[in-house]
N, C-alpha and C. Protein backbone atom coordinates (compact mmCIF):
# COMPACT_ATOMS: atom_id res chain seq x y z
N UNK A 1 110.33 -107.24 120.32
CA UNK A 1 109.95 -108.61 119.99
C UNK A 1 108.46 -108.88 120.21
N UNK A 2 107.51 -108.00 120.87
CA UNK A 2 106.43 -108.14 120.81
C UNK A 2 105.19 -107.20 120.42
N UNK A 3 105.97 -106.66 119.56
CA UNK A 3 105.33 -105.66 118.82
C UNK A 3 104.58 -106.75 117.10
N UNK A 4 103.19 -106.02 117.25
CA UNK A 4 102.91 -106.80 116.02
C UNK A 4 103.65 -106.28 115.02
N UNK A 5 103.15 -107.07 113.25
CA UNK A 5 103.42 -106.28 112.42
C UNK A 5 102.90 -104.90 111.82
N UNK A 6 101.91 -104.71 112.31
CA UNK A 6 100.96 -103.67 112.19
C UNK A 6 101.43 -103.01 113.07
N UNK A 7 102.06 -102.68 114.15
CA UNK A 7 102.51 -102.05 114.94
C UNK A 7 103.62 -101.40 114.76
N UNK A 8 104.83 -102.18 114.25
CA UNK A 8 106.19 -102.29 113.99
C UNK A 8 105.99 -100.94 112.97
N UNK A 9 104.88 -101.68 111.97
CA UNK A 9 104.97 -100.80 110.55
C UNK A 9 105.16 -99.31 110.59
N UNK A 10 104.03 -99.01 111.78
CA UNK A 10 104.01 -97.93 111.77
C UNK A 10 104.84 -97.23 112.55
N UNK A 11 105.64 -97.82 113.39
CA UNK A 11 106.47 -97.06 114.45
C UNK A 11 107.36 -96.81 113.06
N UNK A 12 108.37 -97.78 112.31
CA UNK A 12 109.09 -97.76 111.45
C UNK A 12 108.79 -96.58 110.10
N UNK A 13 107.27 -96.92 110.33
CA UNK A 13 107.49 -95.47 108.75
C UNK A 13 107.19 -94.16 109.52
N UNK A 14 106.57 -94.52 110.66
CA UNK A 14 106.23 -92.75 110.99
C UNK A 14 107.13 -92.07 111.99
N UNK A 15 107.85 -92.92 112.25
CA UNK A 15 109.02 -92.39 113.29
C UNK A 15 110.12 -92.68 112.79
N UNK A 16 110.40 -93.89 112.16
CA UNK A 16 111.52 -93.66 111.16
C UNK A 16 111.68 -93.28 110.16
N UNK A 17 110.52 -92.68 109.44
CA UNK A 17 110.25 -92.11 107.67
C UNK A 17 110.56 -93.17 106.83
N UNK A 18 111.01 -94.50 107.12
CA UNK A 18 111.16 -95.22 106.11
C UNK A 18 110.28 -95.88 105.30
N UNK A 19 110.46 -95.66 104.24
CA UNK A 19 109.15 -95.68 102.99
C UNK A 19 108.59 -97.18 102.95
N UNK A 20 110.01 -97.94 102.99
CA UNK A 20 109.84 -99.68 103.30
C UNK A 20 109.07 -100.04 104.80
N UNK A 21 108.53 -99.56 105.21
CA UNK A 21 108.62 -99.97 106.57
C UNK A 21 107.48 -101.39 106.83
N UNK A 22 106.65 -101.49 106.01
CA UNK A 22 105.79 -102.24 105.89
C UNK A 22 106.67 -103.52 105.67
N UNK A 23 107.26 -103.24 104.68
CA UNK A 23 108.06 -104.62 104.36
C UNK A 23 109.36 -104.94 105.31
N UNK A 24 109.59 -104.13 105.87
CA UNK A 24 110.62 -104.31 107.17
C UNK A 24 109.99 -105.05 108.48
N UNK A 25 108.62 -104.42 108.68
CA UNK A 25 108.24 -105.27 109.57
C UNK A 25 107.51 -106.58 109.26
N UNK A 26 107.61 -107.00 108.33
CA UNK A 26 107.06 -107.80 107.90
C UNK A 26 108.04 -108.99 107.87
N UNK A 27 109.42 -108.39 107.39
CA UNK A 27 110.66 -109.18 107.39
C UNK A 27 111.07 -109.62 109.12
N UNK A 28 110.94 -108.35 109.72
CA UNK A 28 110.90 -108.44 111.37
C UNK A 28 110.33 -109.70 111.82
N UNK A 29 108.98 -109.35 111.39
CA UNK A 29 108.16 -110.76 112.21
C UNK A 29 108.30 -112.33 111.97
N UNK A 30 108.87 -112.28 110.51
CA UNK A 30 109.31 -113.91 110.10
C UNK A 30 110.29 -113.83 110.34
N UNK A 31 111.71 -113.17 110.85
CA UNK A 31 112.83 -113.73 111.54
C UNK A 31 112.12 -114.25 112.93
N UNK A 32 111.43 -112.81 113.54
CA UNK A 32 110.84 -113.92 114.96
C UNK A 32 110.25 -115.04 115.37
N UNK A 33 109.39 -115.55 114.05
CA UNK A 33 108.78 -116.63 114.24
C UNK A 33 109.97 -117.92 114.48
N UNK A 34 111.33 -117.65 113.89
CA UNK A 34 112.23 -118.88 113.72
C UNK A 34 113.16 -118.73 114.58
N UNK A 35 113.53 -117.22 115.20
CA UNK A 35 114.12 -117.13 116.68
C UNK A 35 113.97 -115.81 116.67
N UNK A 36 113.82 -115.41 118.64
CA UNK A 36 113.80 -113.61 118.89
C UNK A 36 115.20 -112.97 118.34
N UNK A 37 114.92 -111.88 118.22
CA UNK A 37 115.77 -110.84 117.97
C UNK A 37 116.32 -110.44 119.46
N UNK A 38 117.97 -110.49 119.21
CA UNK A 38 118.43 -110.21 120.81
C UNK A 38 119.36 -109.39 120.73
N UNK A 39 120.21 -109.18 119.39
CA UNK A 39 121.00 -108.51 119.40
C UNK A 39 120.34 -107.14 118.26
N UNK A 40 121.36 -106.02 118.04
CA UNK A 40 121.10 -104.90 117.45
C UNK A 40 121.67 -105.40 115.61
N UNK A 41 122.55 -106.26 116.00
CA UNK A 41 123.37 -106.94 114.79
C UNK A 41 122.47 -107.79 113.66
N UNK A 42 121.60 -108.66 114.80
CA UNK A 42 120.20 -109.45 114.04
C UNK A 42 119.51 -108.50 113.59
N UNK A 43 119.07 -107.17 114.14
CA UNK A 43 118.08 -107.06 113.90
C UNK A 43 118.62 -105.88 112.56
N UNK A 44 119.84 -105.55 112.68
CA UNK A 44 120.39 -104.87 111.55
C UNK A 44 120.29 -105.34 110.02
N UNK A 45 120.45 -107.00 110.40
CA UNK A 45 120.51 -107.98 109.38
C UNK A 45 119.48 -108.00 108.90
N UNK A 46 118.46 -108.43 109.51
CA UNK A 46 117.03 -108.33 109.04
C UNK A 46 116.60 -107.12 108.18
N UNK A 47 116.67 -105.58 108.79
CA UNK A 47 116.62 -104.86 107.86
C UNK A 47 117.58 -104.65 106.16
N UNK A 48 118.67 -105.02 106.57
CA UNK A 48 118.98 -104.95 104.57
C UNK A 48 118.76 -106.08 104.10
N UNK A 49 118.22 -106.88 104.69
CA UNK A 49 118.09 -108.57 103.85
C UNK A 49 116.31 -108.00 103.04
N UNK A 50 116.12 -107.09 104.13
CA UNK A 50 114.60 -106.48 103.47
C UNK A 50 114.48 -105.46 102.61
N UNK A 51 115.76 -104.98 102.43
CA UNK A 51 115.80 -104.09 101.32
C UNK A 51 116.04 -104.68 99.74
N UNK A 52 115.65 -104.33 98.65
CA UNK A 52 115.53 -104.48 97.23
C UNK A 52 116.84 -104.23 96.58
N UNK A 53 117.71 -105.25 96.07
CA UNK A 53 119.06 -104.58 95.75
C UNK A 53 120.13 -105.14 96.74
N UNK A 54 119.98 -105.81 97.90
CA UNK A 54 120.76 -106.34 98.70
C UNK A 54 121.31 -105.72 99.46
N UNK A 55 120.58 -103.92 100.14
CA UNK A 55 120.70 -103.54 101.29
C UNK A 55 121.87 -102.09 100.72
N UNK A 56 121.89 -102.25 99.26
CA UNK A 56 122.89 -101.08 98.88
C UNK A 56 122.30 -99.87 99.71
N UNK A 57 123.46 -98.61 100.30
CA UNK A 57 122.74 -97.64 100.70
C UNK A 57 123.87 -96.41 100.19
N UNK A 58 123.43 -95.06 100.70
CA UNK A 58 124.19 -94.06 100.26
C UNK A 58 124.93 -93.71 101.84
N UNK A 59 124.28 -92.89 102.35
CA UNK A 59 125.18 -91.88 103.59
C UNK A 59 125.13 -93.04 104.91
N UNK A 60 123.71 -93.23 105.28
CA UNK A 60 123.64 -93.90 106.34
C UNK A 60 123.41 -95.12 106.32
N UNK A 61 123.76 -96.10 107.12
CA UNK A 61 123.03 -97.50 107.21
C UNK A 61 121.70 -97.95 106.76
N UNK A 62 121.18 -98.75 106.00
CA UNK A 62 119.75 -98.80 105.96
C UNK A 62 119.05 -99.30 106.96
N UNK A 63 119.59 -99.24 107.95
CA UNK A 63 118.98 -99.88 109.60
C UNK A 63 118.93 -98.89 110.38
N UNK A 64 119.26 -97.63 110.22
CA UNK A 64 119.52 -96.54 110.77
C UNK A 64 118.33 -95.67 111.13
N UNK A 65 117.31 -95.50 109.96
CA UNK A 65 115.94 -95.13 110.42
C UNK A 65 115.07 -95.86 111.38
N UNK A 66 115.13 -97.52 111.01
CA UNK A 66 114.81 -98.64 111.55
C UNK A 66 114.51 -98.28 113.56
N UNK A 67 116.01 -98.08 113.44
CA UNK A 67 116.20 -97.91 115.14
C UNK A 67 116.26 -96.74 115.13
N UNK A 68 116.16 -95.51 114.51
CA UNK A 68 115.21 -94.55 114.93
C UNK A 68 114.02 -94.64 115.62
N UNK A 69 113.20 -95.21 115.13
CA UNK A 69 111.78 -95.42 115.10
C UNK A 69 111.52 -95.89 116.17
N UNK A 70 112.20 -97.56 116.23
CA UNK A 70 111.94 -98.09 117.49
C UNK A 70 112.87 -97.12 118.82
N UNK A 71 113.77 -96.18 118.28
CA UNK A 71 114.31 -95.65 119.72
C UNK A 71 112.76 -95.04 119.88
N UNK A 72 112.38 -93.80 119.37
CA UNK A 72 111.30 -92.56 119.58
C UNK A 72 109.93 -93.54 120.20
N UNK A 73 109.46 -94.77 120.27
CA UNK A 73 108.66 -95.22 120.45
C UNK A 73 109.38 -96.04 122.01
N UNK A 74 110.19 -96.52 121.81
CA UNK A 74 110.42 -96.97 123.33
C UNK A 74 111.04 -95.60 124.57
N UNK A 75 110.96 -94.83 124.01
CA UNK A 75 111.77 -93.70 124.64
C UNK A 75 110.75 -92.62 124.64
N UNK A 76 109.76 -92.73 124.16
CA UNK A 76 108.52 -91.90 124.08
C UNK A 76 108.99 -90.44 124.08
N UNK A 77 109.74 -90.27 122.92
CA UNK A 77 110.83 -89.29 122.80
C UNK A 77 109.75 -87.94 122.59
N UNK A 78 109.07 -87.74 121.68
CA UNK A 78 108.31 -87.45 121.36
C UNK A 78 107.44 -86.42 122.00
N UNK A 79 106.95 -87.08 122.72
CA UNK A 79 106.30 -86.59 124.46
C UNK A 79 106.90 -86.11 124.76
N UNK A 80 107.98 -86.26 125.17
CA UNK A 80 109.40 -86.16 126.18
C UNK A 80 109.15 -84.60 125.78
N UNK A 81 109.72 -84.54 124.24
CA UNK A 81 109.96 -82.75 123.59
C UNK A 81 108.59 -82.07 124.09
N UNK A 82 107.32 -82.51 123.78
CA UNK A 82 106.40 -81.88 123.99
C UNK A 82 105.96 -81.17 125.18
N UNK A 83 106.56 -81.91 126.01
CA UNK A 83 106.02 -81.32 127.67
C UNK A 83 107.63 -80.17 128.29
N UNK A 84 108.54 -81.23 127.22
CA UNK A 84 110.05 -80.50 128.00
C UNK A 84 110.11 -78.86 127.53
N UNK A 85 109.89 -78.70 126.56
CA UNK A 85 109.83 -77.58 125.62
C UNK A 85 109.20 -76.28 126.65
N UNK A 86 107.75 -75.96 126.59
CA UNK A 86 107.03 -75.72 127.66
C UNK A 86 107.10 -74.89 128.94
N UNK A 87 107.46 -76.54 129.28
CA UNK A 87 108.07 -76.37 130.40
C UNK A 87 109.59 -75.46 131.17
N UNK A 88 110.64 -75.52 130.06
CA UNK A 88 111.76 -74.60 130.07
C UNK A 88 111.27 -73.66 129.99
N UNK A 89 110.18 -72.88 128.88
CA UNK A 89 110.14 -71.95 129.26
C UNK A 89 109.54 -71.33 130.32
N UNK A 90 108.57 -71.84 130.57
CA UNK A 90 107.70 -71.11 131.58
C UNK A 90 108.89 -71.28 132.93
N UNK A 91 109.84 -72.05 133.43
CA UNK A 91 111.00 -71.89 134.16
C UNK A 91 112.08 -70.62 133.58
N UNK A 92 111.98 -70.52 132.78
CA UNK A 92 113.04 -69.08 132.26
C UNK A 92 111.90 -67.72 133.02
N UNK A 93 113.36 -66.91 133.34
CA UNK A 93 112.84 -65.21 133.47
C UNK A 93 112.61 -64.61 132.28
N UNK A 94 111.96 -63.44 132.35
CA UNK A 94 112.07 -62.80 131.03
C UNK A 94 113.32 -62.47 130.79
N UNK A 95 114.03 -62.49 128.94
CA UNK A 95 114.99 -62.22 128.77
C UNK A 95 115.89 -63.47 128.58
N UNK A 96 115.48 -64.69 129.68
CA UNK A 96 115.68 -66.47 129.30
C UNK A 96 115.68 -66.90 128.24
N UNK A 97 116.80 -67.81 127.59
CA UNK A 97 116.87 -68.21 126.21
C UNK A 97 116.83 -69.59 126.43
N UNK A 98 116.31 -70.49 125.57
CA UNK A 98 116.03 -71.42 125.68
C UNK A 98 116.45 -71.83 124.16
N UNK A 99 117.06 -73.11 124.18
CA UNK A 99 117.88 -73.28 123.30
C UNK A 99 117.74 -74.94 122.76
N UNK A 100 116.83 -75.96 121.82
CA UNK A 100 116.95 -76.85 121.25
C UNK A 100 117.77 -77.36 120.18
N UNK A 101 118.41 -78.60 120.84
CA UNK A 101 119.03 -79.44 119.57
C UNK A 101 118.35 -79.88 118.69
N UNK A 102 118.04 -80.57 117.78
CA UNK A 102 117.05 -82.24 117.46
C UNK A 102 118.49 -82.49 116.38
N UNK A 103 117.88 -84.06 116.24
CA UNK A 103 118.88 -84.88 115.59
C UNK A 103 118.28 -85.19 114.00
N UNK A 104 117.09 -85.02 113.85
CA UNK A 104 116.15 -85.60 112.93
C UNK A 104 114.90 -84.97 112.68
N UNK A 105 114.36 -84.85 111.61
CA UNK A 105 113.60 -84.06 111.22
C UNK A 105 111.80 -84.00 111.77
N UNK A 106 111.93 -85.16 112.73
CA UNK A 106 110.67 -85.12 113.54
C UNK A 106 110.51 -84.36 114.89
N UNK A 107 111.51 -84.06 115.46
CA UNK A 107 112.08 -83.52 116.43
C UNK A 107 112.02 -82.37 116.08
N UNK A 108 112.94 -81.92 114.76
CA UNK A 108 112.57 -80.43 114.32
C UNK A 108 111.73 -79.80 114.15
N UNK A 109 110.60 -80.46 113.35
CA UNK A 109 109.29 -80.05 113.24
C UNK A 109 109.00 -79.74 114.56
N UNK A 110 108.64 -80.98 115.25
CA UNK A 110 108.06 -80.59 116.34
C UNK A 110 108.34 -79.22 117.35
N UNK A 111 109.44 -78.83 117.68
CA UNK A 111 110.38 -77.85 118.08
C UNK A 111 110.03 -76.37 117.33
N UNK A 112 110.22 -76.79 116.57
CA UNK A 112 110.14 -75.35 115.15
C UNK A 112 108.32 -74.93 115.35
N UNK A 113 107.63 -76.20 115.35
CA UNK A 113 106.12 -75.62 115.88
C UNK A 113 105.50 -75.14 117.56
N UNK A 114 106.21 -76.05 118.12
CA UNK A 114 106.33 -75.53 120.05
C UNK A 114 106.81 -74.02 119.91
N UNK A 115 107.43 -73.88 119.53
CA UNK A 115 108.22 -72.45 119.20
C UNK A 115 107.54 -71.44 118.59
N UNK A 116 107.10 -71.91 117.53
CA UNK A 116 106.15 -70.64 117.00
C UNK A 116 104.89 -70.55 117.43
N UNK A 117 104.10 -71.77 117.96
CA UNK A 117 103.21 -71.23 118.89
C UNK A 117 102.84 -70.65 120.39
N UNK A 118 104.40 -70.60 120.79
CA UNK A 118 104.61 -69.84 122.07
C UNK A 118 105.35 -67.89 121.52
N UNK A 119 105.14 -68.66 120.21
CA UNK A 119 105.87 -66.97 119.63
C UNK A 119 104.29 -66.35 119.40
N UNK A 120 103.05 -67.08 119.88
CA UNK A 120 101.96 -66.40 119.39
C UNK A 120 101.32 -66.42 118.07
N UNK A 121 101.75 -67.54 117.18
CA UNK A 121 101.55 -67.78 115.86
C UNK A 121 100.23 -68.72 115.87
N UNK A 122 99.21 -68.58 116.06
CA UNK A 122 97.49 -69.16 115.50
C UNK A 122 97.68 -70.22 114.53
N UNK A 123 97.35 -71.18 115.00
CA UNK A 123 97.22 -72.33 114.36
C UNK A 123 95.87 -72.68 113.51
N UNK A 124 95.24 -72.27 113.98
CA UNK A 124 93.41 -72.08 113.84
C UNK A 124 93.30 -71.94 112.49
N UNK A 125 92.27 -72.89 111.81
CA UNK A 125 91.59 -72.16 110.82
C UNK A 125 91.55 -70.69 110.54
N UNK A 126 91.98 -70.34 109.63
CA UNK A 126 90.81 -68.71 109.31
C UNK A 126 89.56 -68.67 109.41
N UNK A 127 89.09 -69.69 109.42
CA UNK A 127 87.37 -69.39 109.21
C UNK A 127 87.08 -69.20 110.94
N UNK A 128 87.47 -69.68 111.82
CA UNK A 128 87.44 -69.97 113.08
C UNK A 128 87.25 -68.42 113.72
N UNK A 129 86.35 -68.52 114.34
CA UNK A 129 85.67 -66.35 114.61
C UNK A 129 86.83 -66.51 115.75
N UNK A 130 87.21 -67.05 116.72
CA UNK A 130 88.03 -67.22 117.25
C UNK A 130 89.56 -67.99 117.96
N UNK A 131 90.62 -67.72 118.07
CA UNK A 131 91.57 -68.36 118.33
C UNK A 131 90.84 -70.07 119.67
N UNK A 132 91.33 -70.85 119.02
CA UNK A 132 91.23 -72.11 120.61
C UNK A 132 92.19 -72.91 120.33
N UNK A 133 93.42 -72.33 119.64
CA UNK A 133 94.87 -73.15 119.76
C UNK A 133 95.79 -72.90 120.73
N UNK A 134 95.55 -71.65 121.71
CA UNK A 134 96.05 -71.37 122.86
C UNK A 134 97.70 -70.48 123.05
N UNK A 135 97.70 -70.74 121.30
CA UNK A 135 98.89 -69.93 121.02
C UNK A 135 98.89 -68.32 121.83
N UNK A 136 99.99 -68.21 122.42
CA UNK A 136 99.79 -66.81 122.96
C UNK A 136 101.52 -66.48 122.84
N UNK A 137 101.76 -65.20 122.79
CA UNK A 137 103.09 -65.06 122.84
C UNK A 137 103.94 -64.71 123.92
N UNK A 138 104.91 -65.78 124.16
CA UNK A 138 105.56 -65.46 125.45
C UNK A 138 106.92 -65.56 124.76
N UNK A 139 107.34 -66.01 123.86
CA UNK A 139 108.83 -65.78 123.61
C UNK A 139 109.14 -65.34 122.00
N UNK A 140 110.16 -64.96 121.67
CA UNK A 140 111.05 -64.45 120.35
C UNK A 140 111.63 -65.64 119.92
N UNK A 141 111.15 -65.64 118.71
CA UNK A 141 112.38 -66.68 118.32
C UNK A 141 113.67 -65.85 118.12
N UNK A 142 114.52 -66.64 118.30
CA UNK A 142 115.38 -65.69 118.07
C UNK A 142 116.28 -66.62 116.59
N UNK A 143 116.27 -67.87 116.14
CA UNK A 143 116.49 -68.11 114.70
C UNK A 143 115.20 -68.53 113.81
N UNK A 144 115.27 -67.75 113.44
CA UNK A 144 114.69 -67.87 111.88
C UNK A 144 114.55 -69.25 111.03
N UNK A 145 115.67 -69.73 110.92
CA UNK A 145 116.11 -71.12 110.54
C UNK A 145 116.68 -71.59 111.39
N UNK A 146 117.10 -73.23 111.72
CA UNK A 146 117.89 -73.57 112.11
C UNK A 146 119.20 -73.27 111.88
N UNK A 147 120.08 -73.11 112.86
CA UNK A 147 121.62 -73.30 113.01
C UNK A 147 122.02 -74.63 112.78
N UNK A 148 122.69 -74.60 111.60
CA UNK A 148 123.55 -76.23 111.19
C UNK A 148 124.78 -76.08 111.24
N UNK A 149 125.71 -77.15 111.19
CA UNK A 149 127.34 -77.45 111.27
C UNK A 149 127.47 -76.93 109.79
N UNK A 150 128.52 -76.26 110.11
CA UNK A 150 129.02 -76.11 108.84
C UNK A 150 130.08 -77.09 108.47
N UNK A 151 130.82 -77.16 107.35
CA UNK A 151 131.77 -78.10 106.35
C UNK A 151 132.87 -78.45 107.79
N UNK A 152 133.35 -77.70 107.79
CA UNK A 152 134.58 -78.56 108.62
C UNK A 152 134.01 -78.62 110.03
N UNK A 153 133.11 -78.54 110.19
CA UNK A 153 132.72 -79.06 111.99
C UNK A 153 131.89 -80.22 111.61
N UNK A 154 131.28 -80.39 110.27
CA UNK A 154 131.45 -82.32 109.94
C UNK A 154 132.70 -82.60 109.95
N UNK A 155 133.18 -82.28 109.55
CA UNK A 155 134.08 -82.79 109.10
C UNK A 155 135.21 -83.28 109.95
N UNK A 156 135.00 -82.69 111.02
CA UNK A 156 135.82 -82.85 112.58
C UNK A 156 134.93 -83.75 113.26
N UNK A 157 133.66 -83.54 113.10
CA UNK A 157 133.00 -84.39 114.24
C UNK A 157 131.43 -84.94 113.07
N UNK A 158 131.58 -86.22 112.43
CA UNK A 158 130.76 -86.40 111.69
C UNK A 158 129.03 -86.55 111.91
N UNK A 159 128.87 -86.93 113.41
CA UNK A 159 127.72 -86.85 114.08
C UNK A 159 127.23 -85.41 113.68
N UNK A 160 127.81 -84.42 114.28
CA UNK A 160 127.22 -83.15 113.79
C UNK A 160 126.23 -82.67 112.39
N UNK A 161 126.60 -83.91 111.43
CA UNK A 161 125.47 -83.60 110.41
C UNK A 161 124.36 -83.04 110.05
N UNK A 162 123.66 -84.04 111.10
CA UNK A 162 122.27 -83.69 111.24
C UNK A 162 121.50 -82.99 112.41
N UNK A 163 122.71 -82.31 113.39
CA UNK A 163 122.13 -81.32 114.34
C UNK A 163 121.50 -80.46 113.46
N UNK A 164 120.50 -79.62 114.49
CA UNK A 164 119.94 -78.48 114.09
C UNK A 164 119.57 -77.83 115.36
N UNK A 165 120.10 -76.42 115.36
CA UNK A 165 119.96 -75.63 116.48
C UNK A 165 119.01 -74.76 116.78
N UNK A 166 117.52 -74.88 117.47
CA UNK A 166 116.62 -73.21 117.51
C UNK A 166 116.80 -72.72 118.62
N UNK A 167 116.79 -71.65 118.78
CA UNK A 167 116.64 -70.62 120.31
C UNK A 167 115.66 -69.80 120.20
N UNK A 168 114.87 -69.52 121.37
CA UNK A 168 113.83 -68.63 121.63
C UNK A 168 113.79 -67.81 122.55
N UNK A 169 113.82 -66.61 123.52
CA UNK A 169 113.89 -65.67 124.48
C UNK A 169 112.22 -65.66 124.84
N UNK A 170 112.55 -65.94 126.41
CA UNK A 170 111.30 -65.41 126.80
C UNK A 170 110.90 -63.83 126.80
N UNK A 171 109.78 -63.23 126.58
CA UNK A 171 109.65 -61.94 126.51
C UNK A 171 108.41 -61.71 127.35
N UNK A 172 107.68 -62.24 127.76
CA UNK A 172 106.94 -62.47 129.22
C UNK A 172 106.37 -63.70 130.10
């Protein structure tokens, strides 16, 4: 509730990927002006009343990225992966596997790059006479791609969708 709109916007498109997000927070801030947002229900409302079409959607809620966004920003989720990541490993022995979920494709990225630059993968320019990305190799990935649910483990447990599984072995 006290987030500007300029603020909102961007938590909403860059943490929630939602393309509307400008116009979501925009919708955000003129419900607040006429009363706060207190429940998850208001603020659900607000987002498809801001969508084009009257909030039609396909798989997920169109409020669903929404509170993505604002979770990863009040939960400084983000960070959280960046230091947690790291940190497991350098706590693993050699031979230690270390093993990430993410739920969403910002998480993955992020993960999928912590990972390959502890696999020793140079981030650096080419032109750069030398490495100063600090990448050094201390672990294996050990998937290639993510590990996803397959058909009937949605299908048993529908959350599972959008897991994605990496593992890495420490190797010194």
């Amino acid at each position: 509730n006290n987030y500007s709109e300029i603020e909102l916007a961007r938590i909403i498109g860059e943490y929630g990927e939602v393309r509307m997000a400008r116009r979501m927070a925009t919708a955000i801030v003129n419900r607040r002006h006429k009363e706060a947002i207190t429940t998850t229900n208001q603020l659900a409302d607000v987002v498809v009343t801001a969508i084009p079409g009257g909030g039609r959607w396909q798989d997920i809620h169109p409020a669903t990225r929404t509170f993505q966004g604002i979770r990863i920003e009040a939960n400084d989720e983000l960070t959280a992966i960046a230091k947690a990541i790291p940190a497991a490993i350098d706590a693993l022995k050699v031979n230690g596997v270390v093993a990430a979920i993410s739920f969403h494709s910002l998480e993955d990225r992020l993960v999928k790059t912590l990972f390959r630059k502890m696999a020793g993968k140079c981030e650096c320019d080419a032109r750069m006479p030398q490495c100063v990305c600090g990448a050094r190799k201390v672990v294996e990935i050990l998937t290639a791609k993510p590990v996803t649910a397959e058909a009937q483990e949605i299908a048993e447990n529908p959350r599972s969708r959008s897991a994605k599984l990496r593992a890495a072995k420490k190797i010194a």
